[in-house]
N, C-alpha and C. Protein backbone atom coordinates (compact mmCIF):
# COMPACT_ATOMS: atom_id res chain seq x y z
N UNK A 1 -21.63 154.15 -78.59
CA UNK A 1 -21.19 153.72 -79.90
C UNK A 1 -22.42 153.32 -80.73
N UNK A 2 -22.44 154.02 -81.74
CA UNK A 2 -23.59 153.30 -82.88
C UNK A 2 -22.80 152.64 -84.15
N UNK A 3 -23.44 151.52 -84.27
CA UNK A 3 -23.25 150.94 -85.44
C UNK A 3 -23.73 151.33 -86.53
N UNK A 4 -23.36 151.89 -87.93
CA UNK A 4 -24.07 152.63 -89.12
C UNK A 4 -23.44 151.15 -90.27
N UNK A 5 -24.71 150.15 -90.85
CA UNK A 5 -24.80 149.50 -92.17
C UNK A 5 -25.14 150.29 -93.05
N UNK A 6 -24.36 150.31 -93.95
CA UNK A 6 -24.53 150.69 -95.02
C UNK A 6 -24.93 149.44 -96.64
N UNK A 7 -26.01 149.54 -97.22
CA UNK A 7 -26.70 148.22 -97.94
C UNK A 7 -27.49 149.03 -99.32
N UNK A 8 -27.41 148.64 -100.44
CA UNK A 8 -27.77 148.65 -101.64
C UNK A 8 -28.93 147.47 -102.12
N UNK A 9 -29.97 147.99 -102.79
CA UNK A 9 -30.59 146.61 -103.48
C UNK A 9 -30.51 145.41 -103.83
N UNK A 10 -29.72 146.07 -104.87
CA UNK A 10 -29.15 145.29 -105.67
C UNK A 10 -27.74 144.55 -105.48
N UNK A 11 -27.29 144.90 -104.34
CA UNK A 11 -26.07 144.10 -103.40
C UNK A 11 -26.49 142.64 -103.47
N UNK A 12 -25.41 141.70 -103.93
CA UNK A 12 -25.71 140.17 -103.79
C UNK A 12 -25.08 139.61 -102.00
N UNK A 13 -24.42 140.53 -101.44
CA UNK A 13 -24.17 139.88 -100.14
C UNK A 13 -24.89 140.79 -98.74
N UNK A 14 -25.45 141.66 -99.58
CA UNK A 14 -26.11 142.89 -98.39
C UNK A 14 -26.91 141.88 -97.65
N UNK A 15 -27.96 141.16 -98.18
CA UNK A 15 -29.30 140.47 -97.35
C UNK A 15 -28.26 139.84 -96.00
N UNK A 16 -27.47 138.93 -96.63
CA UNK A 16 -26.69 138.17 -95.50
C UNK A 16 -26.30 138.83 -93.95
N UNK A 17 -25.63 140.12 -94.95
CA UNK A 17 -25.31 140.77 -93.99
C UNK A 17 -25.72 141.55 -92.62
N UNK A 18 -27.33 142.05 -93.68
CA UNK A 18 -28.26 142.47 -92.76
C UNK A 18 -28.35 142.20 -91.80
N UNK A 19 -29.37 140.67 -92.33
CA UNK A 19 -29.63 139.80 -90.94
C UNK A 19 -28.49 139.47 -89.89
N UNK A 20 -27.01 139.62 -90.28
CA UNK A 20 -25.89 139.40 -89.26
C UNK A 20 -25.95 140.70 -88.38
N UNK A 21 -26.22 141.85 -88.36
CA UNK A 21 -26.28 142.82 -87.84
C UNK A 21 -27.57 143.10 -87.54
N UNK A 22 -28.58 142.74 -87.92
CA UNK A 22 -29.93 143.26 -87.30
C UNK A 22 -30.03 143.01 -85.71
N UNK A 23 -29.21 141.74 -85.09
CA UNK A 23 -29.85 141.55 -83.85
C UNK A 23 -29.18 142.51 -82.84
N UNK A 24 -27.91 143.30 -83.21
CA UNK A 24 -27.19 144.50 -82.55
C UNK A 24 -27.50 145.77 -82.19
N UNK A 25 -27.37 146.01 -81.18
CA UNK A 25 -28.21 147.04 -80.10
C UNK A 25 -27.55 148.39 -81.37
N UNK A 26 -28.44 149.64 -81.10
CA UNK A 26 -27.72 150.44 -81.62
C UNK A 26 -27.19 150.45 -83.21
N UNK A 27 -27.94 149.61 -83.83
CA UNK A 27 -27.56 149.62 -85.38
C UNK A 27 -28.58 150.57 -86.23
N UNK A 28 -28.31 151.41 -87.33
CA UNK A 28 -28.98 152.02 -88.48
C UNK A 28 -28.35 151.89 -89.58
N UNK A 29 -29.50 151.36 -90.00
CA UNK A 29 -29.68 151.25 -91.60
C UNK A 29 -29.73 152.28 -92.56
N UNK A 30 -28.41 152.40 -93.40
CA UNK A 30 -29.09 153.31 -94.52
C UNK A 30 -28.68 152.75 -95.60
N UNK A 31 -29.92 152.78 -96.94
CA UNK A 31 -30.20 152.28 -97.96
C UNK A 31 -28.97 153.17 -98.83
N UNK A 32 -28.24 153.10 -99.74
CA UNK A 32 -27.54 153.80 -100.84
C UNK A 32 -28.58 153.95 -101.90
N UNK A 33 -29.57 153.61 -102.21
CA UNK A 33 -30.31 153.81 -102.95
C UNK A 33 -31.47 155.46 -102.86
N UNK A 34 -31.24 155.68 -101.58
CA UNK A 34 -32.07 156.38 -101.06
C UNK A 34 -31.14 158.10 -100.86
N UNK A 35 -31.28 159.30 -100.85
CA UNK A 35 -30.39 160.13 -100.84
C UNK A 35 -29.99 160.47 -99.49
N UNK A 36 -31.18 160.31 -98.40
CA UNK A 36 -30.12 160.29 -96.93
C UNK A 36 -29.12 159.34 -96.39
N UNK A 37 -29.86 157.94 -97.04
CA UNK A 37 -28.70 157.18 -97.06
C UNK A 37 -26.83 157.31 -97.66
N UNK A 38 -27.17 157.85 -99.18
CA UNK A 38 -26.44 158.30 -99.81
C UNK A 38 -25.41 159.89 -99.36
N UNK A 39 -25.84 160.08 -98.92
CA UNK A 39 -25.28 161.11 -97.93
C UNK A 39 -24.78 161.03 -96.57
N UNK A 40 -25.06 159.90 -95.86
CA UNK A 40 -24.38 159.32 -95.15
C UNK A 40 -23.29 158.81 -95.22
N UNK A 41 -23.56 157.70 -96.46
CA UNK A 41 -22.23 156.94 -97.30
C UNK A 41 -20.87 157.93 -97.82
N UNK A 42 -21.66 159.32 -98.27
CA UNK A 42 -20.65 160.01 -98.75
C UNK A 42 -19.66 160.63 -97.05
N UNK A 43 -20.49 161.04 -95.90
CA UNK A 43 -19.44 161.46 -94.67
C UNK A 43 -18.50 161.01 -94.33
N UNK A 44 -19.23 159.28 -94.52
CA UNK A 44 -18.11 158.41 -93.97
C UNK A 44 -17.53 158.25 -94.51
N UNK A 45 -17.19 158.37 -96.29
CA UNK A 45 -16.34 157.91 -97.35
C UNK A 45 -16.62 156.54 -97.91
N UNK A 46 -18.27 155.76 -97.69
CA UNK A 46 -18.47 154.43 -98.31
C UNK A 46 -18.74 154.41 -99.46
N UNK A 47 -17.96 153.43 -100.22
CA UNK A 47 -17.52 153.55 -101.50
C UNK A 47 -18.41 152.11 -101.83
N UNK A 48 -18.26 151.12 -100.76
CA UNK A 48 -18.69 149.87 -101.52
C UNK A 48 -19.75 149.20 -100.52
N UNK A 49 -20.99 148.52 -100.97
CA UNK A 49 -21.77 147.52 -100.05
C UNK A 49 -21.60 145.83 -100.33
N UNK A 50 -21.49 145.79 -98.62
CA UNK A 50 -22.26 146.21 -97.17
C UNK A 50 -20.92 146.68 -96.85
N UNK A 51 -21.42 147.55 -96.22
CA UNK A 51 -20.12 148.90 -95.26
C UNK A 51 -20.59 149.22 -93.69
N UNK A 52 -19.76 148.48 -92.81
CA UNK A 52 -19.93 149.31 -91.64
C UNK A 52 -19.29 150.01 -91.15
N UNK A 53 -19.81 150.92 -90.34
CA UNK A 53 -18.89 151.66 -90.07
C UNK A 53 -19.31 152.18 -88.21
N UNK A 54 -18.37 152.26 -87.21
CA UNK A 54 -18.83 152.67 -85.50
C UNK A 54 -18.63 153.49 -85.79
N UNK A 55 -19.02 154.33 -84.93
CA UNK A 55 -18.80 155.37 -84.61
C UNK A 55 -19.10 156.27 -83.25
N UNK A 56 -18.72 157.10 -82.71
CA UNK A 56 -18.45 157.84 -81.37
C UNK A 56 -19.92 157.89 -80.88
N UNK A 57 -20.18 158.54 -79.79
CA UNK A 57 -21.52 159.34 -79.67
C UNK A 57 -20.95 160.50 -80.51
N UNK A 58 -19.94 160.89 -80.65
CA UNK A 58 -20.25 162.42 -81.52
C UNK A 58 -20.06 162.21 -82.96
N UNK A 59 -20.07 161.32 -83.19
CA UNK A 59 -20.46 160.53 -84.57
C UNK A 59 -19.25 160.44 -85.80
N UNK A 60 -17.64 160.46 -84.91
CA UNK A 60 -16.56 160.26 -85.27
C UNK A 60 -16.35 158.74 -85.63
N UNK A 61 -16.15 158.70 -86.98
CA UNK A 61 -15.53 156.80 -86.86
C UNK A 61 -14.66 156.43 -85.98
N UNK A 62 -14.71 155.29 -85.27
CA UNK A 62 -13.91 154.32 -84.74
C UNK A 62 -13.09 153.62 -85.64
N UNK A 63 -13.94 152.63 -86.49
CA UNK A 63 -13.67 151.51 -87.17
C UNK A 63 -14.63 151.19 -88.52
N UNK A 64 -13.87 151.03 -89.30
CA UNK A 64 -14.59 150.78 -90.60
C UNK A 64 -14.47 149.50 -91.38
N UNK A 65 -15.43 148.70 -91.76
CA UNK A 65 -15.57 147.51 -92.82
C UNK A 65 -16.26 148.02 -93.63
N UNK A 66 -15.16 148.06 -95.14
CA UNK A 66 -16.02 148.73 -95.94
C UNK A 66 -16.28 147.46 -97.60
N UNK A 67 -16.91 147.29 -98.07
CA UNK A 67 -17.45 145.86 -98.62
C UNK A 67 -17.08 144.50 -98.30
N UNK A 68 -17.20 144.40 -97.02
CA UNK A 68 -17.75 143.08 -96.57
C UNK A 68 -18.03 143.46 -94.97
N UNK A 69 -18.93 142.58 -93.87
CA UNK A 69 -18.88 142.60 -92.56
C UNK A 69 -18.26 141.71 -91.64
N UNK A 70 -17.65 141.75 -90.84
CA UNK A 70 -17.23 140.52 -90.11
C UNK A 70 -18.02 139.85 -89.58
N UNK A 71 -17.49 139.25 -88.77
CA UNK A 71 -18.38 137.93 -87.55
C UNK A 71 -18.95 139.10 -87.05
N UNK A 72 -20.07 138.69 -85.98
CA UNK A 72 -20.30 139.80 -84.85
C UNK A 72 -19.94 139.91 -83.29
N UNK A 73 -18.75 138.50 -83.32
CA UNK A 73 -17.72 139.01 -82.42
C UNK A 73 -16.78 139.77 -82.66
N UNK A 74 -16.22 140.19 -83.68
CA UNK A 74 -15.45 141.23 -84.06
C UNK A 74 -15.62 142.31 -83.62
N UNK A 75 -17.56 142.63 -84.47
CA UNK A 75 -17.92 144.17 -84.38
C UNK A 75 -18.30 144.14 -82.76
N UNK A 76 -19.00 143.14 -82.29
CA UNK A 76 -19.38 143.34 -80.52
C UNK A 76 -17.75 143.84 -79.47
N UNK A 77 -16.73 143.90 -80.40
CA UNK A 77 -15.58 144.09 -79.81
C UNK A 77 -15.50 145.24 -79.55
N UNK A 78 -15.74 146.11 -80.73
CA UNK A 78 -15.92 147.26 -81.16
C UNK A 78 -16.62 148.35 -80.30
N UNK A 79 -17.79 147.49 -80.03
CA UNK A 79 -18.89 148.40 -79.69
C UNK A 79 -19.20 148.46 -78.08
């Protein structure tokens, strides 16, 4: 299972969020500002930041939070 954040600049709750997910095995970052990021956002269907989203090893969603993140007992549930 990989964890995919999804985070904008100019997001007023992205920073928070970050750091709530940075210490999680298996997490990538992609910027919406950036076009691979942005192309990511568009597979999964993320519309709003911070967006996470699991997903398979074959890179099927599981589970999606899409503008806001939970605790990280939630997502450690997940994953």
């Amino acid at each position: 299972m990989t964890l995919k954040f999804f985070w904008k600049k100019d997001c007023p709750k992205c920073p928070s969020a970050k750091a709530r997910v940075s210490d999680i095995e298996n997490v990538q970052f992609y910027n919406l500002d950036e076009p691979d990021g942005l192309a990511e956002a568009a597979f999964y269907s993320v519309m709003s930041t911070p967006s996470v989203v699991i997903s398979n090893d074959s890179g099927a969603e599981v589970v999606a939070f899409r503008g806001d993140v939970p605790e990280n007992k939630v997502l450690q549930k997940w994953l």
